[in-house]
C-alpha atoms as a PDB file:
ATOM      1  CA  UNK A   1      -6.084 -89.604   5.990  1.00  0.00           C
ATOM      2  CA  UNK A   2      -3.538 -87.083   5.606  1.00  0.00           C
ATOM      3  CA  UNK A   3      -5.367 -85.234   8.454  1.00  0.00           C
ATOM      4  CA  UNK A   4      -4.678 -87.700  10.767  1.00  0.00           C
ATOM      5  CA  UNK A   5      -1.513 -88.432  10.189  1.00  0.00           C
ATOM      6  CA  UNK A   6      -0.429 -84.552  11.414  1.00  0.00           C
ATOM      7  CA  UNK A   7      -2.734 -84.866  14.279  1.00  0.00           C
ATOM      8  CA  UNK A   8      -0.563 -87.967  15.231  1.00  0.00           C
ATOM      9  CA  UNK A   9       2.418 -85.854  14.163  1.00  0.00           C
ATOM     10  CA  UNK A  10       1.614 -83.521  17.184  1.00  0.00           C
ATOM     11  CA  UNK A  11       1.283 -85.841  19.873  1.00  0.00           C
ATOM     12  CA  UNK A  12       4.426 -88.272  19.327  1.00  0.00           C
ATOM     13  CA  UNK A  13       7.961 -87.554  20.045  1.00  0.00           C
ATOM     14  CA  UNK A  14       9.327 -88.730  16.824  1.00  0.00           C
ATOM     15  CA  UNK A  15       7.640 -88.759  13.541  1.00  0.00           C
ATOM     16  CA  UNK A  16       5.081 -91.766  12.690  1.00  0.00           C
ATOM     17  CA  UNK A  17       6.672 -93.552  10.385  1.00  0.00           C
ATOM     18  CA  UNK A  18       4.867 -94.786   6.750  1.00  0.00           C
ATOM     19  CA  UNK A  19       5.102 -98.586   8.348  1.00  0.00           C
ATOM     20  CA  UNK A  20       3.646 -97.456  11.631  1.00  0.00           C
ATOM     21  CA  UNK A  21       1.244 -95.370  10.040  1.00  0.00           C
ATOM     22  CA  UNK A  22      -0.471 -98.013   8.288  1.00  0.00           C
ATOM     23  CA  UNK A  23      -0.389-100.153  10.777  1.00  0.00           C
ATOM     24  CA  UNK A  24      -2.095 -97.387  13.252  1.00  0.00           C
ATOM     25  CA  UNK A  25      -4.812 -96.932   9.919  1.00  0.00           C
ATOM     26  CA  UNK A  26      -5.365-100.612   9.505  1.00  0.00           C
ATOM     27  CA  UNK A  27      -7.446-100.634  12.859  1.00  0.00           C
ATOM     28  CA  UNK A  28      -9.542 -98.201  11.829  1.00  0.00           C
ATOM     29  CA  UNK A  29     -12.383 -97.936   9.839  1.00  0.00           C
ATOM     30  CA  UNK A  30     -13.920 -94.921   8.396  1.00  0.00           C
ATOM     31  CA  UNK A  31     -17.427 -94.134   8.507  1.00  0.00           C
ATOM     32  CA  UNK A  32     -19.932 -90.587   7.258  1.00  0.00           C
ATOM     33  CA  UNK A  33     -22.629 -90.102   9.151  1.00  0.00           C
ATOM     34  CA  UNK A  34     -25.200 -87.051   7.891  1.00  0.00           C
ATOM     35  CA  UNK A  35     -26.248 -84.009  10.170  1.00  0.00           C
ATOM     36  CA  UNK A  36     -28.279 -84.854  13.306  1.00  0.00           C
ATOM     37  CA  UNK A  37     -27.413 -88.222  13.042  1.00  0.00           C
ATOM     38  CA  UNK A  38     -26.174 -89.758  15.941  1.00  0.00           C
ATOM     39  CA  UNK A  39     -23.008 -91.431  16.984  1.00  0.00           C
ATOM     40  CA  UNK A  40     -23.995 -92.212  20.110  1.00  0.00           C
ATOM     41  CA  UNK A  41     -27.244 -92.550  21.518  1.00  0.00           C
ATOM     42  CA  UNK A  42     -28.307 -92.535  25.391  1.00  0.00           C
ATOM     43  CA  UNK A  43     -28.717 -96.004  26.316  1.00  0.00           C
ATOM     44  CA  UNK A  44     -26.315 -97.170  24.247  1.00  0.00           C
ATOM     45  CA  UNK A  45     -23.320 -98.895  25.039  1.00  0.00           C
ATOM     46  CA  UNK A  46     -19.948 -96.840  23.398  1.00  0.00           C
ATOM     47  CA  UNK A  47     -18.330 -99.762  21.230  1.00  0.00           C
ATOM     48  CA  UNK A  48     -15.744 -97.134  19.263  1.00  0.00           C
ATOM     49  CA  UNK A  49     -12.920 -94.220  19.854  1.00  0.00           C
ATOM     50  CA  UNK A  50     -14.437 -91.684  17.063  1.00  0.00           C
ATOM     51  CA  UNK A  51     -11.757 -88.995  15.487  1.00  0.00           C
ATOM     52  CA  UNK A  52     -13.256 -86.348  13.268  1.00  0.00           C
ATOM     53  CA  UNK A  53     -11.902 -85.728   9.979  1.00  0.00           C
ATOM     54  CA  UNK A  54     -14.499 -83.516   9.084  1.00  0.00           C
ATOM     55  CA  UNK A  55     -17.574 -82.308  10.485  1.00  0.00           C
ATOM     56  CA  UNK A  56     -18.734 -80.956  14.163  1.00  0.00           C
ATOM     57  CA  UNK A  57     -20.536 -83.220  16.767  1.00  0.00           C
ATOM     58  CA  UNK A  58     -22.277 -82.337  20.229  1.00  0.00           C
ATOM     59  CA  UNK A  59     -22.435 -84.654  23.222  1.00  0.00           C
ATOM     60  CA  UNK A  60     -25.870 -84.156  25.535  1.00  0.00           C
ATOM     61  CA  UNK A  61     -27.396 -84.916  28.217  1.00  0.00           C
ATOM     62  CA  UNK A  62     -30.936 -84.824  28.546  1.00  0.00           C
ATOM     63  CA  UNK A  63     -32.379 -84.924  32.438  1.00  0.00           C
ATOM     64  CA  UNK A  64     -35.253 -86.377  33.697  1.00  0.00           C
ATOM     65  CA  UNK A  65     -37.362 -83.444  32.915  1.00  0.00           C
ATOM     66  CA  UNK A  66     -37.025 -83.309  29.326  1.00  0.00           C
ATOM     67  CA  UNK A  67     -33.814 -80.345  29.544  1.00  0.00           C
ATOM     68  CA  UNK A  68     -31.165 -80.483  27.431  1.00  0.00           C
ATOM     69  CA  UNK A  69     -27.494 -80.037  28.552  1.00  0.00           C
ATOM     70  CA  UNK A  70     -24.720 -79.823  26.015  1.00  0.00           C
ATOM     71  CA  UNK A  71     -21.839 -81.420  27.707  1.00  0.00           C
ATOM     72  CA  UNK A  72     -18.905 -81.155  24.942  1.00  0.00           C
ATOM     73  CA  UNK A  73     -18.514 -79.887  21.553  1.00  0.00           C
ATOM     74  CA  UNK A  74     -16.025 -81.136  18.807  1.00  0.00           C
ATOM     75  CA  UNK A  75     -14.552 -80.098  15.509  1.00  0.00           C
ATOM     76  CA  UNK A  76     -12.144 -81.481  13.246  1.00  0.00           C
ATOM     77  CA  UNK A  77      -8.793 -83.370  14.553  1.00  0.00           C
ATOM     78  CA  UNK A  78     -11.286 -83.663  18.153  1.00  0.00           C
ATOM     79  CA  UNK A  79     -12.151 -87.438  19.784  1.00  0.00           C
ATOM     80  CA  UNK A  80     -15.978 -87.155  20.656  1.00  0.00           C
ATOM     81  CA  UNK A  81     -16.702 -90.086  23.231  1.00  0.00           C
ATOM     82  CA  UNK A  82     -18.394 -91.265  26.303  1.00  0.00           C
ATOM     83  CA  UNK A  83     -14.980 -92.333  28.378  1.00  0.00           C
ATOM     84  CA  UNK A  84     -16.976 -93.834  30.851  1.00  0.00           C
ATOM     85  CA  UNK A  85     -19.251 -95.930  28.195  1.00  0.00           C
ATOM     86  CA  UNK A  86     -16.172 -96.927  26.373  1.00  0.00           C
ATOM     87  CA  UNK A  87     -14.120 -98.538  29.236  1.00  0.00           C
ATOM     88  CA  UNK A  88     -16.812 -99.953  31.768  1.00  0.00           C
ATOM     89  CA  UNK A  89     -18.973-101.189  28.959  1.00  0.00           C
ATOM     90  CA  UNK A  90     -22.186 -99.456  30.769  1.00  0.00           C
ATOM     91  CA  UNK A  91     -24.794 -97.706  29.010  1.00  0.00           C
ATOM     92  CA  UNK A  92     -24.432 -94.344  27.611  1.00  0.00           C
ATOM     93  CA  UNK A  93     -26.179 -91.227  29.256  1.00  0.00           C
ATOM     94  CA  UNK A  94     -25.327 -89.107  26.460  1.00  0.00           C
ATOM     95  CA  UNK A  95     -26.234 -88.441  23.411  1.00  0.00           C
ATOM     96  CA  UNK A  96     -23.484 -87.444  20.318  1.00  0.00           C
ATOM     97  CA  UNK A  97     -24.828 -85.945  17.807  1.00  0.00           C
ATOM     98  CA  UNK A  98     -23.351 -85.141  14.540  1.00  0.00           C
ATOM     99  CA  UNK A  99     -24.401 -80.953  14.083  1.00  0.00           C
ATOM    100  CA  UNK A 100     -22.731 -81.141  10.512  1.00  0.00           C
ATOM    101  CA  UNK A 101     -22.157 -84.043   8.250  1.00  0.00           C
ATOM    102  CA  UNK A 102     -19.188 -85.740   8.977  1.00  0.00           C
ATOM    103  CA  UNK A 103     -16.220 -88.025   8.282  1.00  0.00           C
ATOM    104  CA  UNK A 104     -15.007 -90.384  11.347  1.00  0.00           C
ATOM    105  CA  UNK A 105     -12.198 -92.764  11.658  1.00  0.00           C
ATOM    106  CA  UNK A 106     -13.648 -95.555  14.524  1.00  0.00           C
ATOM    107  CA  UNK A 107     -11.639 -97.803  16.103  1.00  0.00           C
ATOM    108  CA  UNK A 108     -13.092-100.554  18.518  1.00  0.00           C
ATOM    109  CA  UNK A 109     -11.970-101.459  21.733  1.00  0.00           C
ATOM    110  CA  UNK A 110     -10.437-104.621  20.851  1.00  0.00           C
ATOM    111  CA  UNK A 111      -8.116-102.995  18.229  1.00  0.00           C
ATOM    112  CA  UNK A 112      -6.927-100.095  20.248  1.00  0.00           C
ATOM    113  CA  UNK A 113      -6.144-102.968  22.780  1.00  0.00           C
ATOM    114  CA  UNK A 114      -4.003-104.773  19.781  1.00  0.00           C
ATOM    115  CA  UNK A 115      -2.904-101.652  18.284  1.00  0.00           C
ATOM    116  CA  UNK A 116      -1.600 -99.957  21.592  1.00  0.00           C
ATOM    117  CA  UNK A 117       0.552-103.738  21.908  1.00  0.00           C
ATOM    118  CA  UNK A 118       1.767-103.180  18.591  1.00  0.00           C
ATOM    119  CA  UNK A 119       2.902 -99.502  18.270  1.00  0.00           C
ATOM    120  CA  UNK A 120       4.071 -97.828  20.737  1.00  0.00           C
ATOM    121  CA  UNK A 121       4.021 -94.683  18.789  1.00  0.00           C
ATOM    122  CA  UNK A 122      -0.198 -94.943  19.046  1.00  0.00           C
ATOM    123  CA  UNK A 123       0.500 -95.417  22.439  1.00  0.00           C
ATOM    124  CA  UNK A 124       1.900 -92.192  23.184  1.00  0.00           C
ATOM    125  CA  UNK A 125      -0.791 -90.418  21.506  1.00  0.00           C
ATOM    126  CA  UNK A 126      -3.345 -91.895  23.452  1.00  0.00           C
ATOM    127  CA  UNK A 127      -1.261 -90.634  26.787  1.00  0.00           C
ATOM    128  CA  UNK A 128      -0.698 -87.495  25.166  1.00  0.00           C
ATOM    129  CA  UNK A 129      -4.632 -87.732  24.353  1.00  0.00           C
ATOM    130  CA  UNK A 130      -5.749 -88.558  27.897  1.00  0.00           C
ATOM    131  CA  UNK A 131      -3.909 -85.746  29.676  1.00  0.00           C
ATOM    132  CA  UNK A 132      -4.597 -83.114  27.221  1.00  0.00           C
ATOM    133  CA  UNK A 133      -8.114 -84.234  28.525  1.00  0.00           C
ATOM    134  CA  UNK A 134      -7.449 -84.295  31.577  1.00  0.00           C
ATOM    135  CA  UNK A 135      -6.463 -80.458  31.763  1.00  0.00           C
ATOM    136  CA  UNK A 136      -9.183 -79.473  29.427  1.00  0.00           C
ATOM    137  CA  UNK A 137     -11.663 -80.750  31.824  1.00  0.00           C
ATOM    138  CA  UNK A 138     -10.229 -79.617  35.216  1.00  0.00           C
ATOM    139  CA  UNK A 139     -10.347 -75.828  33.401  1.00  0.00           C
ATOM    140  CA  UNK A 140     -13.685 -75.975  32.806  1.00  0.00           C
ATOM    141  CA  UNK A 141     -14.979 -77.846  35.873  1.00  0.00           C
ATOM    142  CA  UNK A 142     -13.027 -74.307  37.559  1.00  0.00           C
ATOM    143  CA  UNK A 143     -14.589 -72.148  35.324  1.00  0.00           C
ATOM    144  CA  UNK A 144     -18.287 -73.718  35.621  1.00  0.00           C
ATOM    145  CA  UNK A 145     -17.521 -73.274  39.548  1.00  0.00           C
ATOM    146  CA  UNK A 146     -16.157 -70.171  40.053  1.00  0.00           C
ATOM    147  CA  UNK A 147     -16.522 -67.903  37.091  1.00  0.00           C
ATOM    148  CA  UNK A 148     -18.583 -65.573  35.845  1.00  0.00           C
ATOM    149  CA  UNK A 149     -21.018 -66.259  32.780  1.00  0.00           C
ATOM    150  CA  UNK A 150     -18.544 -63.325  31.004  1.00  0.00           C
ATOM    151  CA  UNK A 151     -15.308 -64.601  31.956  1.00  0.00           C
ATOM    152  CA  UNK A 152     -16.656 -68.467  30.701  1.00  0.00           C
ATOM    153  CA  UNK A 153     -17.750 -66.789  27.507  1.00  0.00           C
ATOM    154  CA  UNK A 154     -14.422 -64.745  26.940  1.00  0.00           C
ATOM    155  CA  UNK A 155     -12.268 -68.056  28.116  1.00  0.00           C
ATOM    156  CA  UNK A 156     -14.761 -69.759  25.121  1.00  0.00           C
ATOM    157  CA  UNK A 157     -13.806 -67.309  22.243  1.00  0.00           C
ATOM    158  CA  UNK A 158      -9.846 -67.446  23.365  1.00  0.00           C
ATOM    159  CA  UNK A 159      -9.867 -71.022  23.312  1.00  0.00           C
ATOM    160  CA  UNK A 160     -12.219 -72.337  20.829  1.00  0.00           C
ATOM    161  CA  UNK A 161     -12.671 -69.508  18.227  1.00  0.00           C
ATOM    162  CA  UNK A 162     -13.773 -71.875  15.424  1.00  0.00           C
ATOM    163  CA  UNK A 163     -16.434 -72.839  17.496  1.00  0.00           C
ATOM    164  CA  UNK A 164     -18.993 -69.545  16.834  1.00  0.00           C
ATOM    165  CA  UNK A 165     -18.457 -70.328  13.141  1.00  0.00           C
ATOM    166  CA  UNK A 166     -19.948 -73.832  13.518  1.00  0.00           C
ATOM    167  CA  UNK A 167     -22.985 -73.995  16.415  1.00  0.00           C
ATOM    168  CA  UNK A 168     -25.448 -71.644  17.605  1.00  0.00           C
ATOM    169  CA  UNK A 169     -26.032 -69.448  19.986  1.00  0.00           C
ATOM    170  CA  UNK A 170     -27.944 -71.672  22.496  1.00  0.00           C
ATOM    171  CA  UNK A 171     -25.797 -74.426  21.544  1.00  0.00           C
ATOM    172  CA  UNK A 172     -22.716 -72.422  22.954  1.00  0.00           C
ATOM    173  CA  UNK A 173     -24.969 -71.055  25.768  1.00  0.00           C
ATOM    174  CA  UNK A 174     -26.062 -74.505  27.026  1.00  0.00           C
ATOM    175  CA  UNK A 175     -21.919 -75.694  26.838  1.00  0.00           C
ATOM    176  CA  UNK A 176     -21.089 -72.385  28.998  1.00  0.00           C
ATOM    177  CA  UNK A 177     -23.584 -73.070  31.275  1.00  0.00           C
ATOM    178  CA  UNK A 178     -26.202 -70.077  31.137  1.00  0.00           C
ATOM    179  CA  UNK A 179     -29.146 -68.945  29.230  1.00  0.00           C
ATOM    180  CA  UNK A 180     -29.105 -67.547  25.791  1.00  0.00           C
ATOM    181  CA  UNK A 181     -30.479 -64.493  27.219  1.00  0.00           C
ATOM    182  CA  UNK A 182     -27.426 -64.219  29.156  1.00  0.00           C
ATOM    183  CA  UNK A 183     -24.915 -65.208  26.617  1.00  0.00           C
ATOM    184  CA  UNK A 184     -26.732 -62.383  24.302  1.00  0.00           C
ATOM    185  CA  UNK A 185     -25.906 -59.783  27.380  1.00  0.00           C
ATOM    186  CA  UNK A 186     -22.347 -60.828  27.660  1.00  0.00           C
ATOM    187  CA  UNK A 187     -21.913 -60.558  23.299  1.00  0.00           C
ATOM    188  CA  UNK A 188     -23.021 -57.691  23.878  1.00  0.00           C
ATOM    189  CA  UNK A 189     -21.060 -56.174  26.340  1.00  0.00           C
ATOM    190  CA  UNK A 190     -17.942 -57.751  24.883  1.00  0.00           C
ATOM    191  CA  UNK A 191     -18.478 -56.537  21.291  1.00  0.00           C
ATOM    192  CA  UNK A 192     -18.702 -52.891  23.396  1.00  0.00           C
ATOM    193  CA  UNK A 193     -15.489 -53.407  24.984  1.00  0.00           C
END
């Protein structure tokens, strides 16, 4: 829990506090699912804010012809969620998948409700939380538009380094956007340069 406690640590203006802090881990409750297990599964309605205390997850979409598109990708100290399953209550079109076994901290809707009433220090984090998202998703939404497949890939490595330790190839390819094929090209020209 430790963990979590310094990830709250860097998104609150003032230090949590031992009260607050078990207050903020009372609502919680911890959960391990094992590798390609699924927290989330398409058709499903999201009933829980997951944080990662250990592990890595994918979120995917499959379309109607069987494709696979992987639509985020999370690590440690990383929220993997369906926002829009969460808050409307509608089912899921995604798919999160735990790529490594892993150690969650869930929260319900309900208690982040109660909790965000009780501490405003939990409240912060979620703001902080939100527009940290926010920006994170306008970036790539620009990037997926108007960059090319290098410049995604080299954007990737900058910002998400631990990431090529922990998925494959055509794991990272499908995130960025292109083929494998292409991702190999770019590698390849960037371990030239």
């Amino acid at each position: 829990m430790k963990s979590f406690r310094n990830y709250l640590n860097r998104y609150v203006s003032k230090l949590v506090s031992d009260e607050e802090f078990d207050t903020i881990i009372s609502h919680f409750t911890y959960k391990k699912i094992g590798r390609r297990d699924y927290l989330l599964e398409q058709g499903e309605i999201s009933k829980h804010l997951a944080f990662i205390l250990k592990g890595a997850m994918r979120k995917y979409y499959i379309d109607n012809k069987g494709k696979e598109y992987v639509v985020d990708l999370y690590i440690e100290n990383w929220w993997p969620e369906d926002r829009e399953s969460y808050v409307l209550e509608t089912p899921s079109v995604y798919n999160i998948e735990a790529w490594e076994n892993c150690e969650l901290l869930l929260i319900t809707k309900e208690d982040t409700v109660q909790l965000s009433k009780k501490c405003p220090v939990f409240t912060e984090m979620l703001l902080r939380l939100d527009e940290r998202n926010k920006i994170a998703t306008q970036k790539r939404i620009t990037s997926t538009i108007s960059s090319a497949a290098k410049d995604r890939y080299d954007d990737f490595v900058k910002s998400y380094p631990e990431f090529l330790q922990r998925f494959p190839q055509h794991i990272i390819a499908s995130y960025l956007g292109i083929t494998k094929d292409t991702l190999s090209r770019v590698r390849k020209q960037a371990f030239k340069g």
